[in-house]
N, C-alpha and C. Protein backbone atom coordinates (compact mmCIF):
# COMPACT_ATOMS: atom_id res chain seq x y z
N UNK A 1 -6.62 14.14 -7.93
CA UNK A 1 -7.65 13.60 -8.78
C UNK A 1 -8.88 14.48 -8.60
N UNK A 2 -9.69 14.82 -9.76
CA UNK A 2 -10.78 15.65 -9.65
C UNK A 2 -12.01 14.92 -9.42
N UNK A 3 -12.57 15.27 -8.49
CA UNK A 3 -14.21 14.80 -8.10
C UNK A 3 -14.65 13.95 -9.54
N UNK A 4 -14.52 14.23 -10.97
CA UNK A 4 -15.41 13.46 -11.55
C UNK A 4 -14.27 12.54 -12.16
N UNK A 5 -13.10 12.34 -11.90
CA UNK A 5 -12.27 11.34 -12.01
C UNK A 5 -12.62 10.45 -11.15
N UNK A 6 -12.76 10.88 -9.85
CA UNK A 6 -13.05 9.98 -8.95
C UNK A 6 -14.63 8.96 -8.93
N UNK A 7 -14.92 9.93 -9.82
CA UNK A 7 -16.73 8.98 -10.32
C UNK A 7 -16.87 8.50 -11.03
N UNK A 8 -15.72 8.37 -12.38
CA UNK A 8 -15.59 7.25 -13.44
C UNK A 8 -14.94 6.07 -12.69
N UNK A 9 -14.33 6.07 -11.79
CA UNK A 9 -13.22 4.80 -11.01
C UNK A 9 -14.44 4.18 -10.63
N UNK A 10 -15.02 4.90 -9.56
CA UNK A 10 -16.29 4.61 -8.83
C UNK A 10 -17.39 3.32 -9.95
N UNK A 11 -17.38 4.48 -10.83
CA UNK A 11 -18.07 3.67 -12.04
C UNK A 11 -17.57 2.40 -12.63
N UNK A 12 -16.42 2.26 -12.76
CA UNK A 12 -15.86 1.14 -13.05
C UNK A 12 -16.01 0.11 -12.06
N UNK A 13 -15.95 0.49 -10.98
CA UNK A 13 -15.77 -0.74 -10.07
C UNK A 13 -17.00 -1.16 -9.95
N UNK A 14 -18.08 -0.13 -9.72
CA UNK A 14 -19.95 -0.88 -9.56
C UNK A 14 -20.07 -1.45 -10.72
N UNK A 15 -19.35 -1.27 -12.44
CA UNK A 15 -20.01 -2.00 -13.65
C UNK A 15 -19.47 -3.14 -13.18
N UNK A 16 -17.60 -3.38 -12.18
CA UNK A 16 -17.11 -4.88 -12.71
C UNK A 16 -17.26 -5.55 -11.56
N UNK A 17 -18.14 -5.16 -10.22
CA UNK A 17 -18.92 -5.88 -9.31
C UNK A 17 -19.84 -5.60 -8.95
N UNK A 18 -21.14 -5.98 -10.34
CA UNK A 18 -22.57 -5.91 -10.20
C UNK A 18 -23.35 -6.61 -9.11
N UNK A 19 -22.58 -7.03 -8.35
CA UNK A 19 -23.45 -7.95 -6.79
C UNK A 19 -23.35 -6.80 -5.80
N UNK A 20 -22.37 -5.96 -6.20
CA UNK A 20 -21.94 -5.31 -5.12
C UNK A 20 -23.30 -4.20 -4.77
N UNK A 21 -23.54 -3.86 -3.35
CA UNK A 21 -24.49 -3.30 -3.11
C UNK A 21 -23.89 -1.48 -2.80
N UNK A 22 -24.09 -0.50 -3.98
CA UNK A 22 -23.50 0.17 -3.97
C UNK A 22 -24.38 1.58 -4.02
N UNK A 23 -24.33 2.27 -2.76
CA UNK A 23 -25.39 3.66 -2.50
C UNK A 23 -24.31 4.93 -3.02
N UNK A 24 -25.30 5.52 -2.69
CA UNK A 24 -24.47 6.98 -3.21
C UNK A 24 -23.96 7.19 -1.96
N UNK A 25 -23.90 7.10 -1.07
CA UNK A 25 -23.31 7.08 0.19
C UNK A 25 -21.72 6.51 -0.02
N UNK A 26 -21.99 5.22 -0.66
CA UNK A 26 -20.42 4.66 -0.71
C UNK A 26 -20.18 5.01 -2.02
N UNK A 27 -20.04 5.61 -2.63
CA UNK A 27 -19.58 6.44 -3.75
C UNK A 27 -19.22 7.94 -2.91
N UNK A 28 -19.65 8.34 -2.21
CA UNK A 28 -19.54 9.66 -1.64
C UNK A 28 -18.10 8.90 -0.84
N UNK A 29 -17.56 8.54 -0.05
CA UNK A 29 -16.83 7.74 0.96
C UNK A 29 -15.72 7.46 -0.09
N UNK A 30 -15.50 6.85 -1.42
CA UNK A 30 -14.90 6.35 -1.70
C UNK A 30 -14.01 7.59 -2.87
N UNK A 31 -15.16 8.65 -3.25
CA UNK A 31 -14.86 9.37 -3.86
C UNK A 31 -13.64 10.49 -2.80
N UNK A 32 -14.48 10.67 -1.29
CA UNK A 32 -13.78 11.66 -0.60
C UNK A 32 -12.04 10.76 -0.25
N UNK A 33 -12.27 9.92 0.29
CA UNK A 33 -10.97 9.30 0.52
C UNK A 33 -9.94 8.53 -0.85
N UNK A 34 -10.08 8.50 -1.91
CA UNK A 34 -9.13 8.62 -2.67
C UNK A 34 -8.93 9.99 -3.60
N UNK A 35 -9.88 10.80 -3.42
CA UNK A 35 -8.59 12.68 -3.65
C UNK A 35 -7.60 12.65 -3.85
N UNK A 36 -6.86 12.57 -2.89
CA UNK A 36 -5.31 12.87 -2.84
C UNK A 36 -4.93 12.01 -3.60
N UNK A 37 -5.23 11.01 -4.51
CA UNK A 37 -4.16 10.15 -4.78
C UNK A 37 -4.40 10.94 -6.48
N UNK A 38 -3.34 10.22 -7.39
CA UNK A 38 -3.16 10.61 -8.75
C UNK A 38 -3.84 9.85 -8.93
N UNK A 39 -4.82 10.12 -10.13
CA UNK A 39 -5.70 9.50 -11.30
C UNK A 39 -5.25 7.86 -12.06
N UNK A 40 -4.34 8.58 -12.43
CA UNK A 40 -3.18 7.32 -13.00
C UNK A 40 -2.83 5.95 -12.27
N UNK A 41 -2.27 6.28 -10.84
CA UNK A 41 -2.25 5.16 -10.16
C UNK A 41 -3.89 4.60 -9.29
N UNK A 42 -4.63 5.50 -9.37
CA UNK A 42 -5.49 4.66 -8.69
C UNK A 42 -6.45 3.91 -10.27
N UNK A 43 -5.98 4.28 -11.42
CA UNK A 43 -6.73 3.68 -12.44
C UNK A 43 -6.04 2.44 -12.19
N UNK A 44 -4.78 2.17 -12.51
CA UNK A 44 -3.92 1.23 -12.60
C UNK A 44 -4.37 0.53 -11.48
N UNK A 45 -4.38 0.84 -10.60
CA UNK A 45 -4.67 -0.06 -9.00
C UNK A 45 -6.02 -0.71 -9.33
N UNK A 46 -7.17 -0.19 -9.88
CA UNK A 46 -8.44 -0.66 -10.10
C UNK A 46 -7.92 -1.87 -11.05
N UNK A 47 -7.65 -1.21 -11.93
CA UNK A 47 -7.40 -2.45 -13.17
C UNK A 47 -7.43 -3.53 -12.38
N UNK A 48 -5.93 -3.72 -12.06
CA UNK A 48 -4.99 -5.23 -11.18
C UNK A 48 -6.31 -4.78 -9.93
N UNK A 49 -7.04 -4.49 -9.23
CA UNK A 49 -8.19 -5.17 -8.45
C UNK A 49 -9.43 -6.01 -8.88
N UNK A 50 -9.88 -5.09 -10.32
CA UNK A 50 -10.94 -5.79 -10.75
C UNK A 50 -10.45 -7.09 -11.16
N UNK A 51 -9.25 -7.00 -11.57
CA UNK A 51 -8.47 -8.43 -12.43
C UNK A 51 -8.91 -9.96 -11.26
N UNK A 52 -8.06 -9.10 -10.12
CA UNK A 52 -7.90 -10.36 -8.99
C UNK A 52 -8.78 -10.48 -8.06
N UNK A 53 -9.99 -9.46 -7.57
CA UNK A 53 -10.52 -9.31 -6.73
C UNK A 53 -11.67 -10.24 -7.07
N UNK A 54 -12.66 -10.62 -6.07
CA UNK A 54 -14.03 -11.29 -6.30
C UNK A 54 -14.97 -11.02 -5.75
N UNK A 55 -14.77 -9.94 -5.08
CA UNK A 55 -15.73 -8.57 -4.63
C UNK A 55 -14.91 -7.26 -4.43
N UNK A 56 -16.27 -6.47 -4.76
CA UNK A 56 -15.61 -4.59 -4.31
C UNK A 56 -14.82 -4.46 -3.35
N UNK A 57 -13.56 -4.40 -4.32
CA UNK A 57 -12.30 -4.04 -2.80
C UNK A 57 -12.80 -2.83 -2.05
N UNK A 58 -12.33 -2.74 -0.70
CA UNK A 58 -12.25 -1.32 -0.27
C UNK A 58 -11.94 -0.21 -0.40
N UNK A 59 -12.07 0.85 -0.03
CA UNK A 59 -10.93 2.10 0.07
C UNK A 59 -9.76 1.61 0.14
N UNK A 60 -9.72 0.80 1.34
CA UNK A 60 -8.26 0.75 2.17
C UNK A 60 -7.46 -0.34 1.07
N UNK A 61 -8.24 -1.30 0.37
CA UNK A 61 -7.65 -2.13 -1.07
C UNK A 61 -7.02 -1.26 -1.84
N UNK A 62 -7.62 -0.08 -2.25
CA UNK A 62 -7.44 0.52 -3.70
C UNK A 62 -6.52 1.11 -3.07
N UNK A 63 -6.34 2.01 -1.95
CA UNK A 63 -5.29 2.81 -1.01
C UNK A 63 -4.29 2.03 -1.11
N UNK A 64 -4.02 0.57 -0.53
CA UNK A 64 -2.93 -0.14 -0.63
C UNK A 64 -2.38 -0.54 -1.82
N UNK A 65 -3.01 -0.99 -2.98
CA UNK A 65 -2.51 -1.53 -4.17
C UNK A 65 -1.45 -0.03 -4.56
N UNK A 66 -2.25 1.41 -4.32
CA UNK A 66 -1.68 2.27 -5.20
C UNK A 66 -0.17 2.56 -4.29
N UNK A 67 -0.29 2.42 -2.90
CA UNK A 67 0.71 2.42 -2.40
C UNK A 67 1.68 1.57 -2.38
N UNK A 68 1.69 0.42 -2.44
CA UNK A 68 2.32 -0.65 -2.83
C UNK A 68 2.98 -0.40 -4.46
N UNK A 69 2.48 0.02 -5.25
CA UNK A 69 2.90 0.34 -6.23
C UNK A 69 3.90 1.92 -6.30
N UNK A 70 3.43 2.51 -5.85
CA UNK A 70 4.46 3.76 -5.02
C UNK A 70 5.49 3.56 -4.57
N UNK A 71 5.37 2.97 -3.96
CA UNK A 71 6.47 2.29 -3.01
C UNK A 71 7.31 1.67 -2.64
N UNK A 72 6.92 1.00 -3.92
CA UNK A 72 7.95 -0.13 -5.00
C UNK A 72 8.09 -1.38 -4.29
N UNK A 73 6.43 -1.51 -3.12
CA UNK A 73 6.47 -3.17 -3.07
C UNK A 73 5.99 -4.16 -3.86
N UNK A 74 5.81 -3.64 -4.63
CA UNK A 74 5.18 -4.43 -5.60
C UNK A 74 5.81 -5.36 -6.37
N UNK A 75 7.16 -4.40 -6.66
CA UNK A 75 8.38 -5.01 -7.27
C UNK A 75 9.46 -5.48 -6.60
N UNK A 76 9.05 -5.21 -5.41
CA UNK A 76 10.37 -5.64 -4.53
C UNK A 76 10.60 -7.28 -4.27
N UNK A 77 11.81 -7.71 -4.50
CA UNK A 77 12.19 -8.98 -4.56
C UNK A 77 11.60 -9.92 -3.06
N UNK A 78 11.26 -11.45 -3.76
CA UNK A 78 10.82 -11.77 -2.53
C UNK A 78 11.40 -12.18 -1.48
N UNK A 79 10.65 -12.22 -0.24
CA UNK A 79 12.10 -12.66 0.90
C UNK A 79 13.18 -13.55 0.45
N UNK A 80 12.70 -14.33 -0.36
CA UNK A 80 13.84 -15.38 -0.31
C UNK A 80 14.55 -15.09 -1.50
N UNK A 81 14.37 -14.05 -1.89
CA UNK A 81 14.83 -13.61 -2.92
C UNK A 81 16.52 -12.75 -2.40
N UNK A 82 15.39 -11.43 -1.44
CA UNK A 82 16.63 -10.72 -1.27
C UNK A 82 17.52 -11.32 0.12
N UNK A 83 16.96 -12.45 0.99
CA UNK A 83 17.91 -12.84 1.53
C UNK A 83 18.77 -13.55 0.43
N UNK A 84 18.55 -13.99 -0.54
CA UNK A 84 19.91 -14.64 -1.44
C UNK A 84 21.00 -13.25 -1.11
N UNK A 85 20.21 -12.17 -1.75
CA UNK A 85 21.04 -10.68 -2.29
C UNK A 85 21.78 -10.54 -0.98
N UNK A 86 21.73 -10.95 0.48
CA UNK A 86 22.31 -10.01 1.54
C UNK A 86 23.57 -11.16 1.56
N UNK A 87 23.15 -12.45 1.41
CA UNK A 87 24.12 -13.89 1.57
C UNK A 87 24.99 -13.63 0.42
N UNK A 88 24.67 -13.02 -0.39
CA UNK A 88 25.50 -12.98 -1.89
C UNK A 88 26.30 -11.47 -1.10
N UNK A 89 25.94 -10.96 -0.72
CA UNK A 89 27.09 -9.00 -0.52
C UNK A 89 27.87 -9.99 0.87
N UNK A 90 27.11 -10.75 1.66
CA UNK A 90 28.19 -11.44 3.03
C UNK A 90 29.45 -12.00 2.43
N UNK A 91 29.33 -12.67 1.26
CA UNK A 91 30.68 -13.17 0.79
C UNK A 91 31.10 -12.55 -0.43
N UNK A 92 30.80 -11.43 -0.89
CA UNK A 92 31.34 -10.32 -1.74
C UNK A 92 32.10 -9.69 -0.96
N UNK A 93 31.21 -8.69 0.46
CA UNK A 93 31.45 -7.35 1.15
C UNK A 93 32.55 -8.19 2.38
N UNK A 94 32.24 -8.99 2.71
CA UNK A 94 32.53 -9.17 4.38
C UNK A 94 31.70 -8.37 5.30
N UNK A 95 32.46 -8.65 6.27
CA UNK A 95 32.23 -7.36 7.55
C UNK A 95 32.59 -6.12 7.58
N UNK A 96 33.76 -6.06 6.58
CA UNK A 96 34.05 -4.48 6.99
C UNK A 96 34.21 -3.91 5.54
N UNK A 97 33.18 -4.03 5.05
CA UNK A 97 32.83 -3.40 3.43
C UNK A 97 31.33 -3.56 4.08
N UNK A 98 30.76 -1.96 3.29
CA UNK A 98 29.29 -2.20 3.49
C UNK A 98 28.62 -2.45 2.32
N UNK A 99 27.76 -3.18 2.62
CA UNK A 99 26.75 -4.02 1.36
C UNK A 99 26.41 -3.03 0.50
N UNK A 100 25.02 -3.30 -0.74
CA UNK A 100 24.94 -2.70 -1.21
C UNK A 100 23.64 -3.77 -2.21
N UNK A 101 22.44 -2.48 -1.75
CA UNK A 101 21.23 -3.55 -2.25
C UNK A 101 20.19 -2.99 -3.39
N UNK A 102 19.19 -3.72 -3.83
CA UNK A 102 18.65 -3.26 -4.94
C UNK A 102 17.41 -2.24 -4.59
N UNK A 103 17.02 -2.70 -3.16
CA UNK A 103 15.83 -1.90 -2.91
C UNK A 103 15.91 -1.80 -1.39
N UNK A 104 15.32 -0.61 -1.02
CA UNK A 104 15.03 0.55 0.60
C UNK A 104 15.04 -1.01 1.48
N UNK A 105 13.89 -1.70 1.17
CA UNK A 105 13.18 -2.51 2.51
C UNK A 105 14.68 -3.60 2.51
N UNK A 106 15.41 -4.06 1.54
CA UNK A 106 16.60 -4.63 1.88
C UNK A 106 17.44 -4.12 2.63
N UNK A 107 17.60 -2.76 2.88
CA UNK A 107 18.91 -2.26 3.48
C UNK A 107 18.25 -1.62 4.87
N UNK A 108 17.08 -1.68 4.70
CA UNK A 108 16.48 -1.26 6.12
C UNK A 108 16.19 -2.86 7.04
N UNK A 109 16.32 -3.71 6.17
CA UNK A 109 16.19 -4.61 7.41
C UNK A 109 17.95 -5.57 7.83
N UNK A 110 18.58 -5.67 6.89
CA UNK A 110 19.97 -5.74 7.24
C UNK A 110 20.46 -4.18 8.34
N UNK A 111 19.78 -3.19 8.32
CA UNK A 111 20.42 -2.12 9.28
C UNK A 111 19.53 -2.46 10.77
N UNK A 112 18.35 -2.62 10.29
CA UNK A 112 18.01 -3.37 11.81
C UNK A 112 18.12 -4.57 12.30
N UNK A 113 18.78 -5.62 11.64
CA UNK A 113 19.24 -6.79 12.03
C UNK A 113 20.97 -6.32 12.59
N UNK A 114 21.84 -5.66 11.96
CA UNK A 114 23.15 -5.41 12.09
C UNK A 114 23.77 -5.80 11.22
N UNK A 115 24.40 -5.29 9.79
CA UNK A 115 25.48 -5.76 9.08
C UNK A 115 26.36 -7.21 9.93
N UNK A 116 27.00 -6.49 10.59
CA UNK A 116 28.04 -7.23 11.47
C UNK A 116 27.61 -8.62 12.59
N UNK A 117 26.44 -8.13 12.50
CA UNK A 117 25.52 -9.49 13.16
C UNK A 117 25.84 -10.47 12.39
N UNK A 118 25.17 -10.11 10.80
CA UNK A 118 24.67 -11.19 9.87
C UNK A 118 25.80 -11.35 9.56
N UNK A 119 27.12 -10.74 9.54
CA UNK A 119 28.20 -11.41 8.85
C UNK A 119 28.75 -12.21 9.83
N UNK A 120 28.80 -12.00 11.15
CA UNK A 120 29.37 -13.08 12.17
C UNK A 120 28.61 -13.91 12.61
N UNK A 121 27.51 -14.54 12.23
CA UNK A 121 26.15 -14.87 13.16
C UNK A 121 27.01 -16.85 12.87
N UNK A 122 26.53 -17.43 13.82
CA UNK A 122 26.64 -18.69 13.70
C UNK A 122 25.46 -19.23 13.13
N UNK A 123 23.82 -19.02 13.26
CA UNK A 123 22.76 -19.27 13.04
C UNK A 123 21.91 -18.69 12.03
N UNK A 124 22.70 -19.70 10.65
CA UNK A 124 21.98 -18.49 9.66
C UNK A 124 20.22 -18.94 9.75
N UNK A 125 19.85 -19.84 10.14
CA UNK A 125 18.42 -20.48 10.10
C UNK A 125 17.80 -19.73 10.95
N UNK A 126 17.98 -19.42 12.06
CA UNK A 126 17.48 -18.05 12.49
C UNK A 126 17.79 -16.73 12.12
N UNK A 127 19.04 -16.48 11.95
CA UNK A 127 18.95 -15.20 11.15
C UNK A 127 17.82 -14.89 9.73
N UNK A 128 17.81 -15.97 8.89
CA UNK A 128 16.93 -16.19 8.01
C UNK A 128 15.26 -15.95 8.28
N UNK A 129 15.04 -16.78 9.28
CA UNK A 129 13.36 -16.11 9.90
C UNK A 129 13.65 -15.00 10.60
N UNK A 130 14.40 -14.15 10.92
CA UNK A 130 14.26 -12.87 11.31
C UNK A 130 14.57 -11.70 10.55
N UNK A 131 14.86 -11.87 9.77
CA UNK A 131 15.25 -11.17 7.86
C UNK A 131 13.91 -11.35 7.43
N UNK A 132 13.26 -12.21 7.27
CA UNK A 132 12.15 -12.39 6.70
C UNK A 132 11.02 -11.91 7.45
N UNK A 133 10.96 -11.57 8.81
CA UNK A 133 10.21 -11.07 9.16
C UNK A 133 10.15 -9.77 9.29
N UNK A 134 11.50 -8.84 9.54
CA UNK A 134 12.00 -7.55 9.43
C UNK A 134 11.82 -7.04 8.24
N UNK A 135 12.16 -7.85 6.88
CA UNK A 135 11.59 -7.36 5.53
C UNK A 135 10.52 -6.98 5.68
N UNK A 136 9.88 -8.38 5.55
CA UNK A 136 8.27 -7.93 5.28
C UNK A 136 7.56 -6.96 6.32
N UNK A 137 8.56 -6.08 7.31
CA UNK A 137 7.94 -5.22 8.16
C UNK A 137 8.14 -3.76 7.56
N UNK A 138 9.31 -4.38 7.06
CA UNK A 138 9.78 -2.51 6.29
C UNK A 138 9.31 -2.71 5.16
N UNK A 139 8.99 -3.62 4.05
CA UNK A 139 7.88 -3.78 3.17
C UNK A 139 6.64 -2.94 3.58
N UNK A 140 6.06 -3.16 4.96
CA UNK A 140 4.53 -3.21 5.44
C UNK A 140 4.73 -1.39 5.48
N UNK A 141 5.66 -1.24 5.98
CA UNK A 141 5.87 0.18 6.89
C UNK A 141 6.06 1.36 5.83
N UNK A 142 6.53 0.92 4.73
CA UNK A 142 6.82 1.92 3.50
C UNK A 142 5.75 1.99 2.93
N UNK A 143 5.25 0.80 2.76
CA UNK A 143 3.35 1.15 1.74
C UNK A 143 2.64 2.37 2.58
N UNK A 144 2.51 2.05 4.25
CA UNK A 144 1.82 2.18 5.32
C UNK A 144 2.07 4.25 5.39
N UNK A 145 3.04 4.15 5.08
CA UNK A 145 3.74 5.47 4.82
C UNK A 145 3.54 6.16 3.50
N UNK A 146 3.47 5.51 2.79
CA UNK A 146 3.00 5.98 1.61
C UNK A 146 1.51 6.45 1.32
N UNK A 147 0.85 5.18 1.78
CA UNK A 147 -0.43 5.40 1.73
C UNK A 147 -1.03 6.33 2.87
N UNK A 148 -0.75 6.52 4.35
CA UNK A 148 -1.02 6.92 5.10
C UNK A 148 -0.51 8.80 5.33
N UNK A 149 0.37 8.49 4.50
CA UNK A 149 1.42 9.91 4.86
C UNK A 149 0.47 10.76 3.68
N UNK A 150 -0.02 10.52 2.48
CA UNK A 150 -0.54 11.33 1.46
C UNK A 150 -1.69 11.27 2.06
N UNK A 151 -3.01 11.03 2.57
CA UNK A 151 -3.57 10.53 2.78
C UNK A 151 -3.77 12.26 3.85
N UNK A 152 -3.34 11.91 4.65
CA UNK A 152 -2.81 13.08 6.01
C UNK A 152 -2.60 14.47 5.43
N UNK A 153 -1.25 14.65 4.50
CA UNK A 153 -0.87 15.62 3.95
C UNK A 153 -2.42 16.12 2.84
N UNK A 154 -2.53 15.16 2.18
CA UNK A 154 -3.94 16.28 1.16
C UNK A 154 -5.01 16.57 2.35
N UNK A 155 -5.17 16.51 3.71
CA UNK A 155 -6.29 16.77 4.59
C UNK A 155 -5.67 17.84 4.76
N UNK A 156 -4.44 18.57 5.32
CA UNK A 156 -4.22 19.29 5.82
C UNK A 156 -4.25 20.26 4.80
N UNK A 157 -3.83 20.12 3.85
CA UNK A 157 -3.24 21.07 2.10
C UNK A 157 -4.76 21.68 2.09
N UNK A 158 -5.63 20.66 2.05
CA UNK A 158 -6.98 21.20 1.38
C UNK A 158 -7.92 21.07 2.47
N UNK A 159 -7.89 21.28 3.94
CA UNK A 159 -8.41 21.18 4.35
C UNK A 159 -10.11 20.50 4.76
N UNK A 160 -9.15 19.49 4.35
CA UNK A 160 -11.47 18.93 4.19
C UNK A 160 -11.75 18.56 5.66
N UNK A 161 -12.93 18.23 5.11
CA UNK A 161 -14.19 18.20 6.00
C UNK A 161 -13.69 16.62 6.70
N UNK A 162 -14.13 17.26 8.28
CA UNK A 162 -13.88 16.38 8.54
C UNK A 162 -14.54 14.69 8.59
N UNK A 163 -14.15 13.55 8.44
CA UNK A 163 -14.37 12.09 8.32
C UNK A 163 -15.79 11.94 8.95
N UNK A 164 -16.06 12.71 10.21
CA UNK A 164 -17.68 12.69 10.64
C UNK A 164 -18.25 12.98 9.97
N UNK A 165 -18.07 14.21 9.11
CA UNK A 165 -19.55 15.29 8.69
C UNK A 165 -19.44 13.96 7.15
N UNK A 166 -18.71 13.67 6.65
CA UNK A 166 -18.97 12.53 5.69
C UNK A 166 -19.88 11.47 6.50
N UNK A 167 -19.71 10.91 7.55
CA UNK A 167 -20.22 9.70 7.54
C UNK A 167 -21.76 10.52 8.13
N UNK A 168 -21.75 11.75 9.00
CA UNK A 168 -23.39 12.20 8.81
C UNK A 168 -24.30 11.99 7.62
N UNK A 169 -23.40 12.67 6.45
CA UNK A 169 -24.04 12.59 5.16
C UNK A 169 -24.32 11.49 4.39
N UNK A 170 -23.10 10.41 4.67
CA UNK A 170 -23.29 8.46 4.21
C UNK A 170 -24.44 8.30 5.17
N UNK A 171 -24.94 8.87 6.36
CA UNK A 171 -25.98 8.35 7.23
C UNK A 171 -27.20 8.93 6.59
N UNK A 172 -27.27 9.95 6.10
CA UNK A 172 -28.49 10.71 6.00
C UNK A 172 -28.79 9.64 4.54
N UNK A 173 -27.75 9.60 3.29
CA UNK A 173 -28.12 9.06 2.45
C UNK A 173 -28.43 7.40 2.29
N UNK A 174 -28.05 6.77 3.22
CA UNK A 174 -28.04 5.79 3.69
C UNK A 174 -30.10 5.80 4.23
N UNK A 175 -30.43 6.78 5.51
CA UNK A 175 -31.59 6.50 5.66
C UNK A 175 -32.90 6.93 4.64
N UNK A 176 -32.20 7.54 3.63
CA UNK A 176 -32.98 7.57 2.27
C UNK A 176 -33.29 6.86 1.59
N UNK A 177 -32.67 5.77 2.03
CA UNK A 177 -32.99 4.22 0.89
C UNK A 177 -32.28 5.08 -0.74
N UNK A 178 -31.69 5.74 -1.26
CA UNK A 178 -31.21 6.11 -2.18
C UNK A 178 -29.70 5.27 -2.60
N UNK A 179 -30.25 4.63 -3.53
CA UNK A 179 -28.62 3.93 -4.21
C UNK A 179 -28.34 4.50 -5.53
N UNK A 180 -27.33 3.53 -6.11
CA UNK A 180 -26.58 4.30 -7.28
C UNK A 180 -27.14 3.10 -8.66
């Protein structure tokens, strides 16, 4: 995303939270840390924030929505959704056929629970809260990766400046009394 892409977003978000107390400092901050991302998804991410939000999300908001959308948690079925999908392949697949699921965070948490666990388990009521918690970890861990891994990679690609000499400059503009 180009610097003045990143100042129309900016712009959007101070027109659709006019309470919000917004310096050129945090326009500088918000502009440097979403760079790396595409134009497209962080428009889209604003949209669905201004929609639901009831104050100026963060960086780390707009970072997550676009990653979450990357990442395809957004769409990913809900726990109780895809535990139906693993209970539905247990009496399709058995034990010794391997499953076969609609999305990553399903088959990453049946591989860290154990196929062969969940097909022999006596306790599906615990197996059930521990599916649901293993999901929503490889849910957490793929955004976390998404968002965190681009994030890393455009610092190194383009070498920027580092996160201090920004917050010197949010400080200097900050003791200017200068807003936006």
């Amino acid at each position: 995303m180009t610097p003045a892409d990143a100042s129309k977003l900016v712009a959007v978000l101070v027109a659709a939270f006019p309470n919000a107390r917004v310096t050129s400092g945090t326009s500088a901050v918000y502009e440097r840390f979403l760079a790396d991302l595409d134009y497209r998804d962080v428009d889209e991410a604003v949209a669905v924030l201004v929609a639901t939000c009831k104050f100026l999300p963060t960086v780390a908001e707009i970072r997550d929505a676009v990653a979450k959308s990357r990442s395809g948690a957004l769409t990913a079925p809900s726990a109780e959704e895809a535990w139906g999908m693993v209970l539905r392949e247990v009496g399709r697949r058995g034990r010794y056929r391997l499953p076969e699921f609609t999305h990553p965070a399903i088959e990453a948490a049946v591989s860290a629970m154990g196929w062969v666990n969940i097909c022999d388990s006596e306790n599906q009521v615990a197996d059930r809260a521990h599916f649901f918690r293993t999901y929503d970890a490889a849910l957490a861990t793929s955004t976390r990766r998404e968002n965190v891994g681009r994030l890393l990679e455009h610092r190194r690609q383009n070498q920027l400046e580092p996160a201090g000499g920004v917050v010197k400059r949010v400080l200097a503009l900050v003791g200017s009394g200068e807003e936006r």
